[in-house]
Each structure stands twice: as C-alpha cells, then as structure tokens.
Protein backbone atom coordinates (compact mmCIF):
# COMPACT_ATOMS: atom_id res chain seq x y z
CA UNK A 1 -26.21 22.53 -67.37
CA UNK A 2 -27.32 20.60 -64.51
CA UNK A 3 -24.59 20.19 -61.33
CA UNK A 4 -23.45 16.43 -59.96
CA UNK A 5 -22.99 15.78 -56.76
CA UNK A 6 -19.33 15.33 -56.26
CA UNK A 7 -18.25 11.62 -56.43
CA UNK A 8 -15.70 10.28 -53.97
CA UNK A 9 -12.50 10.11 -53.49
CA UNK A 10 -10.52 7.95 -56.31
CA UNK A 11 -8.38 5.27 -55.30
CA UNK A 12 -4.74 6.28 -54.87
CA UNK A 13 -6.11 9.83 -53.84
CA UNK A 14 -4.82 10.69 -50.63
CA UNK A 15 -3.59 13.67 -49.44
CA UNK A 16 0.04 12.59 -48.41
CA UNK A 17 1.04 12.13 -44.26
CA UNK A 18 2.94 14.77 -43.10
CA UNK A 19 5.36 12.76 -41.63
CA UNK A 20 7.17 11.38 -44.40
CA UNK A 21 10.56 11.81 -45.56
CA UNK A 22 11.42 14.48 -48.47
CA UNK A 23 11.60 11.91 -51.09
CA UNK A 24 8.43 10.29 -50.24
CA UNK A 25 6.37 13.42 -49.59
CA UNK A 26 6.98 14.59 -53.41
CA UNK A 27 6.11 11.51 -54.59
CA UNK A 28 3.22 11.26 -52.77
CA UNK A 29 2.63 14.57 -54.10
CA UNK A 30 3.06 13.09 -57.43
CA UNK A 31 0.34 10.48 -56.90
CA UNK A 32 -2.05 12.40 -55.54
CA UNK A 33 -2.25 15.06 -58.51
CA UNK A 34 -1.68 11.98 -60.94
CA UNK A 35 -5.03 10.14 -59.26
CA UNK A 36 -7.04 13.66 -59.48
CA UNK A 37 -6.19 13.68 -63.16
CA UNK A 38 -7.39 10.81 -63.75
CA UNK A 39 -9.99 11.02 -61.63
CA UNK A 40 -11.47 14.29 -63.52
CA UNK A 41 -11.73 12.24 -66.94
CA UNK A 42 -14.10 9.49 -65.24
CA UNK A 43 -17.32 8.67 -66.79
CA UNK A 44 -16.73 10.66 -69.90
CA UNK A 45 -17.17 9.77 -73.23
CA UNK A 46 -15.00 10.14 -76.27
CA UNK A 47 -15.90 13.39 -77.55
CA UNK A 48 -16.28 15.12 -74.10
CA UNK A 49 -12.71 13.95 -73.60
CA UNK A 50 -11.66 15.76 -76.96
CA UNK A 51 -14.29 19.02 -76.34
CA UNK A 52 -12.74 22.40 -76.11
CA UNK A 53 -13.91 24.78 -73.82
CA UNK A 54 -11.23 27.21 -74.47
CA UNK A 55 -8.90 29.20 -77.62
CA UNK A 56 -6.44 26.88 -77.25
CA UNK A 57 -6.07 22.85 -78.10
CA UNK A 58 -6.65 22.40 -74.02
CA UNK A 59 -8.95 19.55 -73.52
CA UNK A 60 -9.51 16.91 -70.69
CA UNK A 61 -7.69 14.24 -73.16
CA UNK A 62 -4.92 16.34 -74.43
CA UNK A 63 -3.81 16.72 -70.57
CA UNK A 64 -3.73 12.95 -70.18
CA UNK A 65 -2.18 13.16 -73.50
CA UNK A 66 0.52 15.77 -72.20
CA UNK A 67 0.90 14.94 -68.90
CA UNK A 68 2.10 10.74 -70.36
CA UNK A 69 4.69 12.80 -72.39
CA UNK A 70 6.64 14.76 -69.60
CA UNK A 71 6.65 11.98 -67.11
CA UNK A 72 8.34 9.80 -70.06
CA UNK A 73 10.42 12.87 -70.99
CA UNK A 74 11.46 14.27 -67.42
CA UNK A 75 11.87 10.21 -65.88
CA UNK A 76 12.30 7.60 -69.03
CA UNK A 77 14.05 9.67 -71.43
CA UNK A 78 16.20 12.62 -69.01
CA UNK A 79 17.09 10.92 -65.56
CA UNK A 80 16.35 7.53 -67.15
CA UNK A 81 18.12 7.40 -70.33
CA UNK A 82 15.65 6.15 -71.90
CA UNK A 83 14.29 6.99 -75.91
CA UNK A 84 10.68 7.24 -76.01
CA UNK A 85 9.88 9.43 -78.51
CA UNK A 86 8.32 12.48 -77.66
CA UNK A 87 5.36 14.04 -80.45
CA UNK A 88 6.29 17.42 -80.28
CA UNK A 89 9.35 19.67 -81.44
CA UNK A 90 10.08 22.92 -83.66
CA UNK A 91 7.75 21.59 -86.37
CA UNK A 92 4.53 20.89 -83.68
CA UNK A 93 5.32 22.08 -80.68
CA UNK A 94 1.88 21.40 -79.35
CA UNK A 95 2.15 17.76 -80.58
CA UNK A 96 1.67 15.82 -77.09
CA UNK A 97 -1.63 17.85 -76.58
CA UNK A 98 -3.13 16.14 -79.54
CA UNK A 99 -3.82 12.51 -78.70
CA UNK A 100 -3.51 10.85 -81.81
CA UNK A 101 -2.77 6.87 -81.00
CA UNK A 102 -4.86 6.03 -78.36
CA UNK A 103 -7.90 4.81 -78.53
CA UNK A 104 -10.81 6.85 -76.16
CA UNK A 105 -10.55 7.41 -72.41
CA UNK A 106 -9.40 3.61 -71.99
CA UNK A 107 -6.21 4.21 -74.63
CA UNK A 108 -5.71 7.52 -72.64
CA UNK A 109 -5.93 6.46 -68.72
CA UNK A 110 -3.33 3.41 -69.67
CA UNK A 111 -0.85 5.56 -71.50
CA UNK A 112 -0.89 7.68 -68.77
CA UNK A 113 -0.44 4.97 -66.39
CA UNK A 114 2.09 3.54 -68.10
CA UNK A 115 3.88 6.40 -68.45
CA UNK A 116 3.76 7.05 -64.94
CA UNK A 117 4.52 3.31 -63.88
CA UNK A 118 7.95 4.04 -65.75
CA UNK A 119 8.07 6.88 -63.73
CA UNK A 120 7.75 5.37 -61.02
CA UNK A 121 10.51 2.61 -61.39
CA UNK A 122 13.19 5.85 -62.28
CA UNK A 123 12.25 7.58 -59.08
CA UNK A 124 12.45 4.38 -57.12
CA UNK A 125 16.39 3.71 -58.36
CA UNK A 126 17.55 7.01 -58.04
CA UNK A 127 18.41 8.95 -54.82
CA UNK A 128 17.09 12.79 -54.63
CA UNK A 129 20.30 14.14 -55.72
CA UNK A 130 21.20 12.02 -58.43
CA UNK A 131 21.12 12.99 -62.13
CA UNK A 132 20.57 10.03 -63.64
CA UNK A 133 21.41 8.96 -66.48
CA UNK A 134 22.05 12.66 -67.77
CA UNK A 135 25.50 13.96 -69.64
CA UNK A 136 24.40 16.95 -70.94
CA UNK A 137 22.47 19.17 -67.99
CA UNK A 138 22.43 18.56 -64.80
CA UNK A 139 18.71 18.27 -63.23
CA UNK A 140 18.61 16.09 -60.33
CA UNK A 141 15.77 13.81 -59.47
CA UNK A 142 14.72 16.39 -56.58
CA UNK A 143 14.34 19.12 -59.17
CA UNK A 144 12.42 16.68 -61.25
CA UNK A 145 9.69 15.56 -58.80
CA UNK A 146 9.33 19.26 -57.51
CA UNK A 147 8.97 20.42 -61.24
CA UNK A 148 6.35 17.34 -61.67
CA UNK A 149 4.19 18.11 -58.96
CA UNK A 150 3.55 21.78 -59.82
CA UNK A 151 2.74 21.02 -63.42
CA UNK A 152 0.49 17.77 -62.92
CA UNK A 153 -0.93 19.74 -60.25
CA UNK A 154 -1.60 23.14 -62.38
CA UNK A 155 -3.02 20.84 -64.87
CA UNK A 156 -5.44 19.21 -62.09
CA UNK A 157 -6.36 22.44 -62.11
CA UNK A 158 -7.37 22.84 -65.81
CA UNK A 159 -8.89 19.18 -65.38
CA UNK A 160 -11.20 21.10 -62.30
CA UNK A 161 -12.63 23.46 -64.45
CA UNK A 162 -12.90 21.44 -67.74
CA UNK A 163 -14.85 18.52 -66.12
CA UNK A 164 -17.42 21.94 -64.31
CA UNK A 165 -17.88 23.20 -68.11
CA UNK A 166 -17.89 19.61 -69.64
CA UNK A 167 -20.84 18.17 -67.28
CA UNK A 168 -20.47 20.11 -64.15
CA UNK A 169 -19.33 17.83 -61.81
CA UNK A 170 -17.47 19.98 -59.18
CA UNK A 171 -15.46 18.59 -56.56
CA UNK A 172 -13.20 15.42 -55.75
C-alpha cells in the first residue's frame, strides 16, 4: 500500500473562530466535521466507497449513508416536523448504513448535502432553546447540534482510518 501525500484543505473546512457566539460555534462545528466527511470520500471509486475494512457493515459510503439519515432525523423529522422516512427500525436496524438508492459517490455526497442543507434551514429558524416542532420529548436545538457534532465528528474519525486502509491517504 503506497502512502499519498495529504491533499488540502476542502472547501467549507475551517476550523471555526473562537470568537463566535454559542449558536454559531456548534454549527460551525457542524460544518467543519460535515466538510471532513466528505472530504475523506474524495477521489474514490464505487467499490472503495462500499469496501469493508472491518466485522461490521462500516464503510466510507454507509457513513455518508448514515450520517444523511440523522441530520434528516434529529433536524427534518424531530425539531422540524418533518416525515422523511428513515431506512432503519426493529426489523433492520442497521438500514441507513446500507446505501441502497443512490447512485456511487455522486448519489452519496448530494444526499448528504441535501440532508444537511435541510439541516441547515431548521437550525437557522430555531433559537438554541427551542424544541421545535416536538410534542412528544423534549430535546432542544442546543442538545441537538451538541449531539451532532460528536457523532459526525466520531464518524470523521472512522472516515480517517477507512480512507488510510482504503488507499492510504492520511491527513486533511
């Protein structure tokens, strides 16, 4: 396995200012992990997208695949009251690390995006302490971007060390 030299930084990938307000900071959080993601799956082709490295169904598409459902499941669908329907439940609770309708890296990045432009427009209406649209728990959008950032962040993680065993292309 030969080693890359590490590409630059994506666009959108910046670590936040540390000036900015509570609200903003998390979300900038938010970005940054999102952009790394994304980042990690560049130049790939299909199947190194879908290759498993490890016992489980963890793969450098299935975390673009996952990572699309809980931003439309945490922003759309909880604080959003929104419907998208989510592919996983008692019967396959796996089912949003399987991507089944998209259509290669392209189909994956622009779910993804998607999901997180919806995102996006939720956190923009809603102030840090609001619920949302929510009648049955009571998660507020603060709890929500602070529970987002740790998990698309753990998973930039994953993405780190899939993309080093994929190709090995280490770094940014």
């Amino acid at each position: 396995m030969s080693h890359h030299v590490p590409v630059a930084p994506a666009p959108g990938r910046r670590i936040p200012a540390h000036q900015l307000w509570e609200k903003e900071m998390l979300w900038a959080f938010l970005r940054f992990a999102r952009a790394t993601v994304i980042a990690k799956t560049d130049g790939l082709s299909d199947e190194q997208l879908t290759r498993r490295h490890v016992g489980s169904a963890t793969t450098l598409g299935g975390l673009l695949s996952h990572l699309a459902c809980v931003e439309y499941d945490w922003f759309a669908n909880r604080l959003g009251g929104g419907d998208v329907p989510m592919p996983f439940g008692p019967e396959a609770p796996d089912g949003d690390w399987h991507p089944v309708d998209e259509t290669g890296r392209a189909g994956l990045v622009t779910r993804y995006r998607e999901a997180c432009a919806t995102s996006d427009d939720v956190i923009a209406a809603l102030d840090l302490d609001s619920m949302g649209a929510q009648t049955d728990s009571d998660y507020t959008l603060r709890w929500a971007l602070t529970h987002m950032v740790a998990e698309t962040h753990r998973h930039a993680g994953y993405a780190d060390l899939l993309r080093e065993l994929t190709d090995g292309t280490r770094g940014w």
